[in-house]
C-alpha atoms as a PDB file:
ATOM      1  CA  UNK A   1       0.000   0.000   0.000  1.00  0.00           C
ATOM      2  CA  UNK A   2       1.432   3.202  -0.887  1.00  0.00           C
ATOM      3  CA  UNK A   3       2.137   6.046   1.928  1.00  0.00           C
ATOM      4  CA  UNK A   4      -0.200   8.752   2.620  1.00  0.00           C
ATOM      5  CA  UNK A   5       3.053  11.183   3.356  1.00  0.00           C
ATOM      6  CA  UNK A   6       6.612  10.620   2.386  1.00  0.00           C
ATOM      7  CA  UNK A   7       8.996  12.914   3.686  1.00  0.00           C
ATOM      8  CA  UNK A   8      12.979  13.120   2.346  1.00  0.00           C
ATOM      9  CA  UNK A   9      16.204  14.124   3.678  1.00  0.00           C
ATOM     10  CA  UNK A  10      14.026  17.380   4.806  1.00  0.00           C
ATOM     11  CA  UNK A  11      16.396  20.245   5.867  1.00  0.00           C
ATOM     12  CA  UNK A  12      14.250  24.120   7.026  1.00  0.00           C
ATOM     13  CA  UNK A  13      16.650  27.129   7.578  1.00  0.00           C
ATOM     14  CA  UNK A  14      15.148  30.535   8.825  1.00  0.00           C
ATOM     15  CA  UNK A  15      17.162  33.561   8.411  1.00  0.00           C
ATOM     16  CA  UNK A  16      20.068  34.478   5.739  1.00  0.00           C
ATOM     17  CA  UNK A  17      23.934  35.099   5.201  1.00  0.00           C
ATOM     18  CA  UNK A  18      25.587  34.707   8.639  1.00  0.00           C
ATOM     19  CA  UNK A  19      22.117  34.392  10.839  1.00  0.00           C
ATOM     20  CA  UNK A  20      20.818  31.264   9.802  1.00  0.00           C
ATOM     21  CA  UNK A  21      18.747  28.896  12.420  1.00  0.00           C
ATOM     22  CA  UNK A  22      17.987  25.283  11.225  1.00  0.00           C
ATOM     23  CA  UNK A  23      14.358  23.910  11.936  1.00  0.00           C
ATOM     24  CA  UNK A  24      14.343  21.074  10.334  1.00  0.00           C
ATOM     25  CA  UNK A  25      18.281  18.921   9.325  1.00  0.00           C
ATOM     26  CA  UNK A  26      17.357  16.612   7.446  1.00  0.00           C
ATOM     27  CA  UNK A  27      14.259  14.903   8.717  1.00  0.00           C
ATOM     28  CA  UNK A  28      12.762  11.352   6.739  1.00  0.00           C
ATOM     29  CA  UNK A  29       9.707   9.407   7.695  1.00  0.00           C
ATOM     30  CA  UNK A  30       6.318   7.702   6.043  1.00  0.00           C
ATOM     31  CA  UNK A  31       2.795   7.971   6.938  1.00  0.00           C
ATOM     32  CA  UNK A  32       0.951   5.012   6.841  1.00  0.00           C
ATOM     33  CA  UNK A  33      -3.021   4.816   6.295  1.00  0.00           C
ATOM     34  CA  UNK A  34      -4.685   4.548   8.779  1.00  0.00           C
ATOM     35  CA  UNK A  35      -1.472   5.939  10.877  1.00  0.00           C
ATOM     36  CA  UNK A  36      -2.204   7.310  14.678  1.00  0.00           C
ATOM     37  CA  UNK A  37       1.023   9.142  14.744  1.00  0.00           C
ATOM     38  CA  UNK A  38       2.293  11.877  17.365  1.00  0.00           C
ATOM     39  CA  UNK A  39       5.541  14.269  16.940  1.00  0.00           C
ATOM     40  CA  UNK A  40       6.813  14.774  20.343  1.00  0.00           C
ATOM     41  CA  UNK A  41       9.479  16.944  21.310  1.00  0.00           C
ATOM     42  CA  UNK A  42      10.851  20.675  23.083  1.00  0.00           C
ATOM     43  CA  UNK A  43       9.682  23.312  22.139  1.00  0.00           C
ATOM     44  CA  UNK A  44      12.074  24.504  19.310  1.00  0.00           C
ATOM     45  CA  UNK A  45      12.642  20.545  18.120  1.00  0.00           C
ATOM     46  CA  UNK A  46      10.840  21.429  14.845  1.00  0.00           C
ATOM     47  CA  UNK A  47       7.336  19.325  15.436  1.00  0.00           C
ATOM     48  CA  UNK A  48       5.247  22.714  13.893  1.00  0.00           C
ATOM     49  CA  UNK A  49       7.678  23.358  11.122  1.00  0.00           C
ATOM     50  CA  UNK A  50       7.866  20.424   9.679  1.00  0.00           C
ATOM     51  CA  UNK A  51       3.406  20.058  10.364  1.00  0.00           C
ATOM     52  CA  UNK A  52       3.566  23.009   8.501  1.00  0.00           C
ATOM     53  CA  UNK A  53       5.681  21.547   5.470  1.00  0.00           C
ATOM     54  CA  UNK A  54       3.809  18.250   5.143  1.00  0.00           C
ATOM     55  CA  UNK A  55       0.618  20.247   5.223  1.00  0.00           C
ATOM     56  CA  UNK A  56       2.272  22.589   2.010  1.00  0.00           C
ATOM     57  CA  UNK A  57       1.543  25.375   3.886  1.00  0.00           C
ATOM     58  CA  UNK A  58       5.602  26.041   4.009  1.00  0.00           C
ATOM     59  CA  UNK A  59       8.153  24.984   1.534  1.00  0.00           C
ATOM     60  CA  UNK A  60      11.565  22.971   2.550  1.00  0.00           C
ATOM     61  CA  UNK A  61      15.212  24.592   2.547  1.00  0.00           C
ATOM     62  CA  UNK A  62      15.907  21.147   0.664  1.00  0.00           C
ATOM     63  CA  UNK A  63      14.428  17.327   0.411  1.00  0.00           C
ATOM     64  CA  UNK A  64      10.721  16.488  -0.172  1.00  0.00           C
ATOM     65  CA  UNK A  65       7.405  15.690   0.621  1.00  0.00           C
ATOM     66  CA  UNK A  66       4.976  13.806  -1.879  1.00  0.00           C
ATOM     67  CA  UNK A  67       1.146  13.396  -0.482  1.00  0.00           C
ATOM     68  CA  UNK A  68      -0.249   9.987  -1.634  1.00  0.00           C
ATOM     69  CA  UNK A  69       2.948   9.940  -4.446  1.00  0.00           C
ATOM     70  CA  UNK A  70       2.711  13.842  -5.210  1.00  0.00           C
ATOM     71  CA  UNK A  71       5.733  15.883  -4.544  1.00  0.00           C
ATOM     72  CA  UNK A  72       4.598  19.165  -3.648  1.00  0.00           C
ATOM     73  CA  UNK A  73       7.437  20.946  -4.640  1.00  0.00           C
ATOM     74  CA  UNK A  74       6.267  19.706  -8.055  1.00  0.00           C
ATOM     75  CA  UNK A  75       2.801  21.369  -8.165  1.00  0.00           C
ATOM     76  CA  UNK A  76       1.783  24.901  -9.276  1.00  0.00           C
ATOM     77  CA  UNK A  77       0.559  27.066  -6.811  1.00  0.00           C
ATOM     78  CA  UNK A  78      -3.173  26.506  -8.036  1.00  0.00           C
ATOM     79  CA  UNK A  79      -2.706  22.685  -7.845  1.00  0.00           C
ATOM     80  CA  UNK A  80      -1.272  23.206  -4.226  1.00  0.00           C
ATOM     81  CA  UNK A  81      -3.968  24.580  -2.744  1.00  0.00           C
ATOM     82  CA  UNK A  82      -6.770  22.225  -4.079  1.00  0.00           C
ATOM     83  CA  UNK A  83      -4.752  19.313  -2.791  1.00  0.00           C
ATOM     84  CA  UNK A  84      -4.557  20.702   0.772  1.00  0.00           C
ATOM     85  CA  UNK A  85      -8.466  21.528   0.447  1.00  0.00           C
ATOM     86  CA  UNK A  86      -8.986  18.470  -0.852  1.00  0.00           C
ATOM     87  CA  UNK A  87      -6.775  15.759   0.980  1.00  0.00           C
ATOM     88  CA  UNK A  88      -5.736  17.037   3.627  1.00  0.00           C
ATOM     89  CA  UNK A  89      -7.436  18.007   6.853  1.00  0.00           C
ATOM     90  CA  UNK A  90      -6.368  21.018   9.635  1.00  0.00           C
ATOM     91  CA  UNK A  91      -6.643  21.504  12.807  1.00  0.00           C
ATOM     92  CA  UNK A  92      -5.378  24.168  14.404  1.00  0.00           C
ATOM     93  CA  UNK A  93      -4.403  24.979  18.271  1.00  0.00           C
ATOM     94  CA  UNK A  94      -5.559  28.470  17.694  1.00  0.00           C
ATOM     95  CA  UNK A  95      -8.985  26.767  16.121  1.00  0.00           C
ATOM     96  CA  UNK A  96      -8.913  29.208  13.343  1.00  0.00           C
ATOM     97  CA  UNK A  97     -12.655  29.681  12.858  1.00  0.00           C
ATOM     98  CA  UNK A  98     -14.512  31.864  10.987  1.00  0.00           C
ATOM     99  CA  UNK A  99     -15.947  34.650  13.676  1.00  0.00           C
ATOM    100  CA  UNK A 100     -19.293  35.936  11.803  1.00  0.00           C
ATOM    101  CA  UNK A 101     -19.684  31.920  10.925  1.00  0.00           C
ATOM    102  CA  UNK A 102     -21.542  29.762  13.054  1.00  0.00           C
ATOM    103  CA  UNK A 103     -20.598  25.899  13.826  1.00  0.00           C
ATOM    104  CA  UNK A 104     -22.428  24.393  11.280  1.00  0.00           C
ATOM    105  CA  UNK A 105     -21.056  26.974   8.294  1.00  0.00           C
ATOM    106  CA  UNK A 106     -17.496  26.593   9.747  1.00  0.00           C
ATOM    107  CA  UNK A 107     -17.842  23.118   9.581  1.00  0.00           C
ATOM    108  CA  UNK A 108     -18.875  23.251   5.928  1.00  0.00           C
ATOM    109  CA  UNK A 109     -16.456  25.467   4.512  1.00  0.00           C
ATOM    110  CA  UNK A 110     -13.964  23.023   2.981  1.00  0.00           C
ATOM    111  CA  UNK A 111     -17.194  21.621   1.587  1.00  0.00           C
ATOM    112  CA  UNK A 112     -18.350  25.143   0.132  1.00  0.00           C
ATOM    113  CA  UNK A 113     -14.609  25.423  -1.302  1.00  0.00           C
ATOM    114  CA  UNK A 114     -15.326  21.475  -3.039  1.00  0.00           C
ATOM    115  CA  UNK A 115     -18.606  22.985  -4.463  1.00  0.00           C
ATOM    116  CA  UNK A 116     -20.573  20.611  -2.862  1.00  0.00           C
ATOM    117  CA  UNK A 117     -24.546  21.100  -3.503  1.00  0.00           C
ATOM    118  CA  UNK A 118     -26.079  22.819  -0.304  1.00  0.00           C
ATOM    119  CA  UNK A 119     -28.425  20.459   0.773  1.00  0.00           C
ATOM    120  CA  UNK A 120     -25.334  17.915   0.588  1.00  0.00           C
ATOM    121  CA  UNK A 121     -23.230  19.834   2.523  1.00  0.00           C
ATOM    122  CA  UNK A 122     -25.690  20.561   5.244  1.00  0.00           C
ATOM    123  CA  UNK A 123     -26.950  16.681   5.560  1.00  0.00           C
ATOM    124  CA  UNK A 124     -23.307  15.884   5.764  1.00  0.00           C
ATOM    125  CA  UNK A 125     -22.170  18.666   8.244  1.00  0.00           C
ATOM    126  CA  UNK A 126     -24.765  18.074  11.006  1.00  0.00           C
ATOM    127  CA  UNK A 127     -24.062  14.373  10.677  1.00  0.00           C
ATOM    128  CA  UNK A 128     -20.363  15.112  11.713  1.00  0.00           C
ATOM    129  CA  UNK A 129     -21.739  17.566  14.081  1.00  0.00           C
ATOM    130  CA  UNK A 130     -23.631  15.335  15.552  1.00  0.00           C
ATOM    131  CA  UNK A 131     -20.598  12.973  15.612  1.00  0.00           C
ATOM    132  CA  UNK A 132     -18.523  15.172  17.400  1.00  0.00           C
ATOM    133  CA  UNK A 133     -21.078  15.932  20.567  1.00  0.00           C
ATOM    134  CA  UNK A 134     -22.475  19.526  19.025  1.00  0.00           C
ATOM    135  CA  UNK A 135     -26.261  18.317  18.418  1.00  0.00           C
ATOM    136  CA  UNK A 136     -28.323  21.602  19.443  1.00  0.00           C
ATOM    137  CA  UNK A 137     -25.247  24.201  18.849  1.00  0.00           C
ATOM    138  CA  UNK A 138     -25.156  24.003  15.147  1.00  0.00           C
ATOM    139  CA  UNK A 139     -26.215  27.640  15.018  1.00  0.00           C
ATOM    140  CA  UNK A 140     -24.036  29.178  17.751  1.00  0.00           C
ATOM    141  CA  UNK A 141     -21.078  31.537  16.950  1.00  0.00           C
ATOM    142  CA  UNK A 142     -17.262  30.942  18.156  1.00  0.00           C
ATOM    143  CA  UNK A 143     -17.733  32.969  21.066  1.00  0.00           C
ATOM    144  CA  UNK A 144     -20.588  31.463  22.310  1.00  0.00           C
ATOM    145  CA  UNK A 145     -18.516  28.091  22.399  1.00  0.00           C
ATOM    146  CA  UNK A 146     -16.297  27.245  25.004  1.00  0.00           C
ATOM    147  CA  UNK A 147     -12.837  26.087  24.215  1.00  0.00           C
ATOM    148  CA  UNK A 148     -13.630  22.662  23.835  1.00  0.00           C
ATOM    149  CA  UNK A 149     -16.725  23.127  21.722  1.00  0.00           C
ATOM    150  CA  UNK A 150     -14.402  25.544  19.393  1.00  0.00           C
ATOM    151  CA  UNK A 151     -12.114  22.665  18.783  1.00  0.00           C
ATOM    152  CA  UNK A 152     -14.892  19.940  18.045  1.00  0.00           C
ATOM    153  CA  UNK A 153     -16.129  22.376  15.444  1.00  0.00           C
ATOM    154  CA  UNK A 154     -12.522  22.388  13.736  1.00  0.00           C
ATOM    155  CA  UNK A 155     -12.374  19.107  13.748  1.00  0.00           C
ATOM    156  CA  UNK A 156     -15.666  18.725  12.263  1.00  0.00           C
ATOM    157  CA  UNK A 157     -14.581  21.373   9.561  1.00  0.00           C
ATOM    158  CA  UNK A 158     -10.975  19.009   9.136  1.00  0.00           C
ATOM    159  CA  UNK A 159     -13.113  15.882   8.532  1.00  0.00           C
ATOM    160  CA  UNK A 160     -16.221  16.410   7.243  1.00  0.00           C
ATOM    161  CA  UNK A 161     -14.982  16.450   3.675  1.00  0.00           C
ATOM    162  CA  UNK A 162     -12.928  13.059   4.398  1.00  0.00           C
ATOM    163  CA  UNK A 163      -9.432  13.994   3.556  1.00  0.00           C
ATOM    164  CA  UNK A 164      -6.612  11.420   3.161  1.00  0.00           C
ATOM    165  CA  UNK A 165      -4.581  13.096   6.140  1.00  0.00           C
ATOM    166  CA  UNK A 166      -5.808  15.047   9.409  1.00  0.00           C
ATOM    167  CA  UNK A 167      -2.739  17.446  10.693  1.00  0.00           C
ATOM    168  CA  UNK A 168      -3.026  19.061  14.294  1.00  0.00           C
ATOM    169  CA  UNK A 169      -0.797  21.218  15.496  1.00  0.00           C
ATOM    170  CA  UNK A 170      -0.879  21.113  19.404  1.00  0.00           C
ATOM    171  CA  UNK A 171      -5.242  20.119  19.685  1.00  0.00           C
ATOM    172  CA  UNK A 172      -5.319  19.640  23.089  1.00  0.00           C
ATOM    173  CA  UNK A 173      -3.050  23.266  24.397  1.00  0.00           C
ATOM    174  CA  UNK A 174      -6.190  25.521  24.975  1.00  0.00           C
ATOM    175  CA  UNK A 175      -8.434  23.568  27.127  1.00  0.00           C
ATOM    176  CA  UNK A 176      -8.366  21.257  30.239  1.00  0.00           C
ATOM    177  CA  UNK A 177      -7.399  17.831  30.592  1.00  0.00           C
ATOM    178  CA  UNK A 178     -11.034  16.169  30.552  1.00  0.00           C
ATOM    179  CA  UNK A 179     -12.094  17.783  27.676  1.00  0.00           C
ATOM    180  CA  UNK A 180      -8.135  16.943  25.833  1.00  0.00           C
ATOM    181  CA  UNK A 181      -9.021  13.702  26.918  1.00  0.00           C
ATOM    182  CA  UNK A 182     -12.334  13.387  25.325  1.00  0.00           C
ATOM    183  CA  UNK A 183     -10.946  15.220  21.591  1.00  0.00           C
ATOM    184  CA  UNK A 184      -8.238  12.273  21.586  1.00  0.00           C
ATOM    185  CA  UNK A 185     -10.793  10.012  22.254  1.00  0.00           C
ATOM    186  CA  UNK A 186     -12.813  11.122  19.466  1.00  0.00           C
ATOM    187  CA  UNK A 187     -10.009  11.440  17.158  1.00  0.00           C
ATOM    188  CA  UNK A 188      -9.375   7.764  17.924  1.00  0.00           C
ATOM    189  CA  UNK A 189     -12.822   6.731  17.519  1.00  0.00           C
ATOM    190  CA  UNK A 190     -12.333   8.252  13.731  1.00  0.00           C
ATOM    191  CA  UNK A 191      -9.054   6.794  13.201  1.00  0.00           C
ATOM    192  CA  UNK A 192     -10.545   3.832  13.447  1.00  0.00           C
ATOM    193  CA  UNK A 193     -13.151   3.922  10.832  1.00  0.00           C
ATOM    194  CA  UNK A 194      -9.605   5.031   8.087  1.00  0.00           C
ATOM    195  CA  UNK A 195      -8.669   8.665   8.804  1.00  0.00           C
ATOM    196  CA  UNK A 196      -5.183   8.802   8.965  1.00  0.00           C
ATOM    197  CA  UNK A 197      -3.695  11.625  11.913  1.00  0.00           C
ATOM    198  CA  UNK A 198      -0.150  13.240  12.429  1.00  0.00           C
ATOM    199  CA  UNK A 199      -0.451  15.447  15.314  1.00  0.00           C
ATOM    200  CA  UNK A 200       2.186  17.711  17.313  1.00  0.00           C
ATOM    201  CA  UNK A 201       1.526  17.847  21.122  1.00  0.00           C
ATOM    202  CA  UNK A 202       3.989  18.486  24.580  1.00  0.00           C
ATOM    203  CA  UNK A 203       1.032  16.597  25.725  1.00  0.00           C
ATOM    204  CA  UNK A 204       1.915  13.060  27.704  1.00  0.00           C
ATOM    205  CA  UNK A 205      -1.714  12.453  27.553  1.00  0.00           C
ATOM    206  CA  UNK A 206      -2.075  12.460  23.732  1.00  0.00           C
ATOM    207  CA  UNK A 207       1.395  10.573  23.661  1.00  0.00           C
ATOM    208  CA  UNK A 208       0.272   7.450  26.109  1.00  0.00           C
ATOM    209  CA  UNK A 209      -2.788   7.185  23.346  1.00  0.00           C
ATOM    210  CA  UNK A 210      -0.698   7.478  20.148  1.00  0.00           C
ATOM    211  CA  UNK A 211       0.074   4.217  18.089  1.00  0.00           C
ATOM    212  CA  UNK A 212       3.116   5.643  16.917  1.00  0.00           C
ATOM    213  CA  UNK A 213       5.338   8.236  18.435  1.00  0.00           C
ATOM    214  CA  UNK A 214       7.730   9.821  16.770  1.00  0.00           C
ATOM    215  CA  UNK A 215      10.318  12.604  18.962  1.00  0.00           C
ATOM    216  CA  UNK A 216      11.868  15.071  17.092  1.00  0.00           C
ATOM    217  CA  UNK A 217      15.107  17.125  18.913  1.00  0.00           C
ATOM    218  CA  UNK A 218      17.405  19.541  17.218  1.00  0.00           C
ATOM    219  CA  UNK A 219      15.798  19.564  13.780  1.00  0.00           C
ATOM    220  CA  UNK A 220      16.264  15.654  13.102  1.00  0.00           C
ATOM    221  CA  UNK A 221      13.808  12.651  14.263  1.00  0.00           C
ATOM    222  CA  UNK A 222      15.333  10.912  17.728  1.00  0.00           C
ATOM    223  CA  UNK A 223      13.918   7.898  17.324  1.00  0.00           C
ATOM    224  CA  UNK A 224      10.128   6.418  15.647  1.00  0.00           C
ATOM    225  CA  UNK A 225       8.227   3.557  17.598  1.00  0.00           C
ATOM    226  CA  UNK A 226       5.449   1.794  16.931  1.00  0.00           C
ATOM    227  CA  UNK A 227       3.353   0.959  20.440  1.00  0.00           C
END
């Protein structure tokens, strides 16, 4: 079976001339499907950057990354950004949502982006709503959410149009540890029926439930285990 993400000798410098800082020195791995990975790490270790570089929304110093046999350093700008709409899933640990949008249009907006027929969309979304424990606050804005609620709608939004790959940077940072604890759960509970999740966390929590951790320190991957 071919990998979902296959990522080369990837080196990320910031800076120029003689101030140069190295995210990322040459970094390898594969992504399975069906992959429960985390990237663990310090802060600094590179576990964002390189998120940020599988996900196409940042380009590598050197080395690649190829989505499902694609190497994005291969694809026009255009083509880029209908393969991360289209195949891959975010979630951010700012949650990112639209503030004049309620849960239910957040939650649709990849879907809106695909073109998808409105009725569609809306029979899809509140299933995943539903899905995700927001029956009954499909019209509610971000900031009548709490922090948890906020992050089940961006999750909702990162799978309801069924990419190939879910990234989250940090999911669980900005809330507590019951509701963390229930968002892995549910991410787990989706892994299960074939989405495929890379996360980054400084969470042991999410770590003790990952099937595969991977640490990251000084730009370069420590070590990769299977549990």
């Amino acid at each position: 079976m071919d990998a979902i993400v296959t990522v080369s000798n990837v080196v990320k410098n910031y800076g120029q001339d003689h101030v140069v800082t190295a995210a990322l020195s040459g970094v390898s791995l594969r992504l399975e499907p069906g992959d429960f990975a985390v990237m663990a790490g310090p802060s600094g270790s590179g576990k964002s950057t390189l998120l940020n570089i599988i996900g196409g929304l940042d380009r590598p110093t050197s080395g690649s990354v190829s989505i499902e046999g694609r190497e994005l350093a291969s694809l026009s700008d255009a083509d880029l950004s209908r393969l991360r709409r289209d195949r891959i899933g975010f979630i951010f640990q700012g949650y990112n949502l639209i503030p004049v949008m309620t849960a239910l249009e957040n939650a649709e907006y990849v879907l809106m982006l695909q073109g998808a027929p409105a009725a569609r969309r809306r029979e899809k979304v509140l299933a995943v709503l539903a899905e995700v424990g927001l029956s009954g606050l499909e019209n509610r804005y971000p900031r009548e959410l709490s922090g948890g609620q906020q992050q089940r709608v961006a999750i909702a939004r990162a799978i309801a149009a069924e990419p190939a790959l879910i990234l989250a940077d940090e999911p669980t940072a900005n809330v507590d540890s019951r509701t963390g604890d229930s968002l892995i759960a549910l991410m787990r509970r989706l892994n299960e029926k074939g989405a495929t999740f890379l996360f980054s966390t400084h969470d042991p929590a999410v770590m003790a439930k990952a099937r595969r951790l991977i640490v990251l320190k000084d730009g370069l991957v420590e070590s990769d285990s299977e549990k």
